[in-house]
C-alpha atoms as a PDB file:
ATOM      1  CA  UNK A   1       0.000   0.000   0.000  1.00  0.00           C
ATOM      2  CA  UNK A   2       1.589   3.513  -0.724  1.00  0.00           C
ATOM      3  CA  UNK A   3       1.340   6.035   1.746  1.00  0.00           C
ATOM      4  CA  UNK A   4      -1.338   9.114   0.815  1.00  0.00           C
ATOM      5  CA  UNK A   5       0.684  11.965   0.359  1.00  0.00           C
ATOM      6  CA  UNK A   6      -0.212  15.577   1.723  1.00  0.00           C
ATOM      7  CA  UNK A   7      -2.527  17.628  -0.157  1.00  0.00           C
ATOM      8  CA  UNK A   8      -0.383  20.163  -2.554  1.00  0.00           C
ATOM      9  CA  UNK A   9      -0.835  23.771  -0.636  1.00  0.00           C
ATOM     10  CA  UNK A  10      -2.836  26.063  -3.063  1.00  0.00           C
ATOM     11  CA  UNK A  11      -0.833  28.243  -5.460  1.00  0.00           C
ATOM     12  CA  UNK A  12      -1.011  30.655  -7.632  1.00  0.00           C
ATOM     13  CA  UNK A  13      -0.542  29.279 -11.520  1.00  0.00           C
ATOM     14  CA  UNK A  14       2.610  31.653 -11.570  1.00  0.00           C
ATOM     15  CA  UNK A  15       3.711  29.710  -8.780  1.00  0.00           C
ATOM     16  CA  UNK A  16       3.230  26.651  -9.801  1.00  0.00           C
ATOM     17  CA  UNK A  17       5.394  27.504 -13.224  1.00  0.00           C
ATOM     18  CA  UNK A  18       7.671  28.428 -10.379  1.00  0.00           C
ATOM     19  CA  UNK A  19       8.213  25.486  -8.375  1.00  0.00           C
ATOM     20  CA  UNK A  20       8.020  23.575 -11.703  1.00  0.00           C
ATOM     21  CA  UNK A  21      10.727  25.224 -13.156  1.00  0.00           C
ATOM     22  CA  UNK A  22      12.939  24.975 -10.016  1.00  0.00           C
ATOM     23  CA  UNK A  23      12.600  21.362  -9.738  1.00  0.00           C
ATOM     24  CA  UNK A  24      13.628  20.552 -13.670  1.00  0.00           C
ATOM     25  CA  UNK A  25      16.465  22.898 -13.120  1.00  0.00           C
ATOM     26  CA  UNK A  26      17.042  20.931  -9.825  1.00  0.00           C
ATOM     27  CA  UNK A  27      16.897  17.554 -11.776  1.00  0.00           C
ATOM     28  CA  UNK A  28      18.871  18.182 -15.026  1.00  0.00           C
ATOM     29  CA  UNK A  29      22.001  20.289 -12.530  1.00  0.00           C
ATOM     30  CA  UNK A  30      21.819  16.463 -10.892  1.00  0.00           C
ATOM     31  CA  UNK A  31      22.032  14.725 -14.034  1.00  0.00           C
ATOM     32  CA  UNK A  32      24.999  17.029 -15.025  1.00  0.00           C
ATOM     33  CA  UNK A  33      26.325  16.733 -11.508  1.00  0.00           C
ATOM     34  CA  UNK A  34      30.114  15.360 -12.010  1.00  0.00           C
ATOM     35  CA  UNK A  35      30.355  13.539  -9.064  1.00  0.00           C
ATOM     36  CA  UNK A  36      27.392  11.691  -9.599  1.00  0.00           C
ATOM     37  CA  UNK A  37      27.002  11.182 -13.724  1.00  0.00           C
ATOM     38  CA  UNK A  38      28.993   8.540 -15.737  1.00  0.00           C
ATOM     39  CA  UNK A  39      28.722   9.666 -19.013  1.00  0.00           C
ATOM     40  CA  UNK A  40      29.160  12.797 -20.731  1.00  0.00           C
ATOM     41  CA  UNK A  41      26.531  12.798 -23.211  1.00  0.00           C
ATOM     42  CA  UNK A  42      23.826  12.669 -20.644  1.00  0.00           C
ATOM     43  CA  UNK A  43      25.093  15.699 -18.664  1.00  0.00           C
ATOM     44  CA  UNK A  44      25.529  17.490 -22.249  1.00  0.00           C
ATOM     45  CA  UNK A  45      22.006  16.608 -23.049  1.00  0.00           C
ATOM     46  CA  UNK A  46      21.340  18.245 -19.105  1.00  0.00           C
ATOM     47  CA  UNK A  47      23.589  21.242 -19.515  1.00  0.00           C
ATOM     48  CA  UNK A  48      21.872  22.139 -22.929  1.00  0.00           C
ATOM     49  CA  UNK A  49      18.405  21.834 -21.691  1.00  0.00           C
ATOM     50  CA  UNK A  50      18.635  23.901 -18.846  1.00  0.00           C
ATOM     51  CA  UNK A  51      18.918  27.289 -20.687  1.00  0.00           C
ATOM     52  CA  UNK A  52      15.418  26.759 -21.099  1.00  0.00           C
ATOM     53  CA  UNK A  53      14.207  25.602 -17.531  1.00  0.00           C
ATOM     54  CA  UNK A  54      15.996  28.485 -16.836  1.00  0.00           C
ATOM     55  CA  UNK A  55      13.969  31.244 -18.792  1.00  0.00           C
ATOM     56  CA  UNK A  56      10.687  29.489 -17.379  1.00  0.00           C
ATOM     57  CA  UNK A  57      12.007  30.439 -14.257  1.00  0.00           C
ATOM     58  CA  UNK A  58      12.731  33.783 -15.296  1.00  0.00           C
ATOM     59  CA  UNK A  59       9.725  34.279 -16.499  1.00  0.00           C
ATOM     60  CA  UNK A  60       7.552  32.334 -13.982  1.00  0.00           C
ATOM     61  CA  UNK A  61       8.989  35.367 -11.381  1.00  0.00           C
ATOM     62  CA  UNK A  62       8.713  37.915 -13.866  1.00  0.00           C
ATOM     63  CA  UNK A  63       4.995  36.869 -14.160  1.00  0.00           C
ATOM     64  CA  UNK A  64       5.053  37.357 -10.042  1.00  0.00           C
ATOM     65  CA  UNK A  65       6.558  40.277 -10.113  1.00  0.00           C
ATOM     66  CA  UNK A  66       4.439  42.048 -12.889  1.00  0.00           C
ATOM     67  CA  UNK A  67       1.521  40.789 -10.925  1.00  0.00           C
ATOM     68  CA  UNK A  68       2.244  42.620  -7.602  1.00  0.00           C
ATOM     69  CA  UNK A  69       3.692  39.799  -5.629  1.00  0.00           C
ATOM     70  CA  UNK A  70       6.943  41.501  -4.122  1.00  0.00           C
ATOM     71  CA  UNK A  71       7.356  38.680  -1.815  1.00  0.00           C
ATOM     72  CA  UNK A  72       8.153  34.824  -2.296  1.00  0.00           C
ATOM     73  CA  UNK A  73       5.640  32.858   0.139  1.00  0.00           C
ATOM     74  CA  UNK A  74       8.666  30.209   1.533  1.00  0.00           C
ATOM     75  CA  UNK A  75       6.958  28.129   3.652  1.00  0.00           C
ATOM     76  CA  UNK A  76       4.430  27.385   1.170  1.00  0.00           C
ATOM     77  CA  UNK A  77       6.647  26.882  -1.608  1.00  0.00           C
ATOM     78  CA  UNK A  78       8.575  24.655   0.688  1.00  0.00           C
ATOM     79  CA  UNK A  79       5.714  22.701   1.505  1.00  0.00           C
ATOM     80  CA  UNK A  80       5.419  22.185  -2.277  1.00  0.00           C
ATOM     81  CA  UNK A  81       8.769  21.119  -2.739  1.00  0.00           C
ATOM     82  CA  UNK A  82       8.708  18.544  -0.363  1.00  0.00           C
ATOM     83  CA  UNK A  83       4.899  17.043  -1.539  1.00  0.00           C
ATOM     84  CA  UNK A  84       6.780  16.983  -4.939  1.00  0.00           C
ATOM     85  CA  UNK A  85       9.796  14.787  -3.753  1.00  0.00           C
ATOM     86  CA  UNK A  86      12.365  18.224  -4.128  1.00  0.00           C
ATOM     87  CA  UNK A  87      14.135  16.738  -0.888  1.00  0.00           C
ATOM     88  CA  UNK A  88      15.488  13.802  -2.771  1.00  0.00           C
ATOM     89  CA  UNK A  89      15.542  15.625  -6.013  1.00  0.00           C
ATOM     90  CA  UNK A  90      17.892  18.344  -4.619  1.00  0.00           C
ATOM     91  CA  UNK A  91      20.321  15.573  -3.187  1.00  0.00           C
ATOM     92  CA  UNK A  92      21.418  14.813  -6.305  1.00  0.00           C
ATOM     93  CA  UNK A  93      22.754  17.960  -7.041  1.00  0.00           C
ATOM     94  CA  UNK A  94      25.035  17.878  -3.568  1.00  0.00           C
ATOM     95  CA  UNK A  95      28.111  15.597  -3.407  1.00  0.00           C
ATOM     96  CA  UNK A  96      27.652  11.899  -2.594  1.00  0.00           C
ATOM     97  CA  UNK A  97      29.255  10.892   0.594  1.00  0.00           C
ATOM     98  CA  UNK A  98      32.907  10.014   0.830  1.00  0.00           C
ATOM     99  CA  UNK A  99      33.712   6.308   1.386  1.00  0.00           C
ATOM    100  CA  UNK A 100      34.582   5.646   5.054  1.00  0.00           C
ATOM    101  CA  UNK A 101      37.966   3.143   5.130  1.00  0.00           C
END
């Protein structure tokens, strides 16, 4: 049985293109990540695709901003994040752990 995950806290659609953004940006800089890729084609493939996760982001907060909203709503964002797995998304982007002797 899977466990029922928490209910995704309501956002605005310019902050869902937001967090969406982040996350693909989040997963390709893991794919590139040298310490944890094997071959260079896939983190080509990665590095090329994220100049345009990257202008979705740009414009996903250029959409906020345009709109009024002068301030980025953390905790709810976070609470996003972590209903759509960011913690163990992120952790691919960080270094693996060293090998204890």
């Amino acid at each position: 049985m899977v466990p029922e995950l928490p209910p995704l806290p309501a956002l605005t659609r310019a902050e869902g293109q937001f967090i969406d953004a982040y996350l693909d940006i989040v997963d390709l800089l893991g794919k590139a990540n040298p310490s944890r890729t094997s071959h260079t084609y896939g983190a080509l493939r990665a590095a090329q695709a994220l100049v345009g996760r990257v202008e979705a982001l740009r414009e996903a907060l250029t959409l906020m901003h345009m709109r009024g909203a002068s301030e980025v709503h953390a905790e709810t964002l976070a609470c996003a994040l972590r209903v759509l797995d960011g913690e163990r998304r992120a952790a691919r982007v960080t270094l693996p752990e060293a090998p204890t002797s």
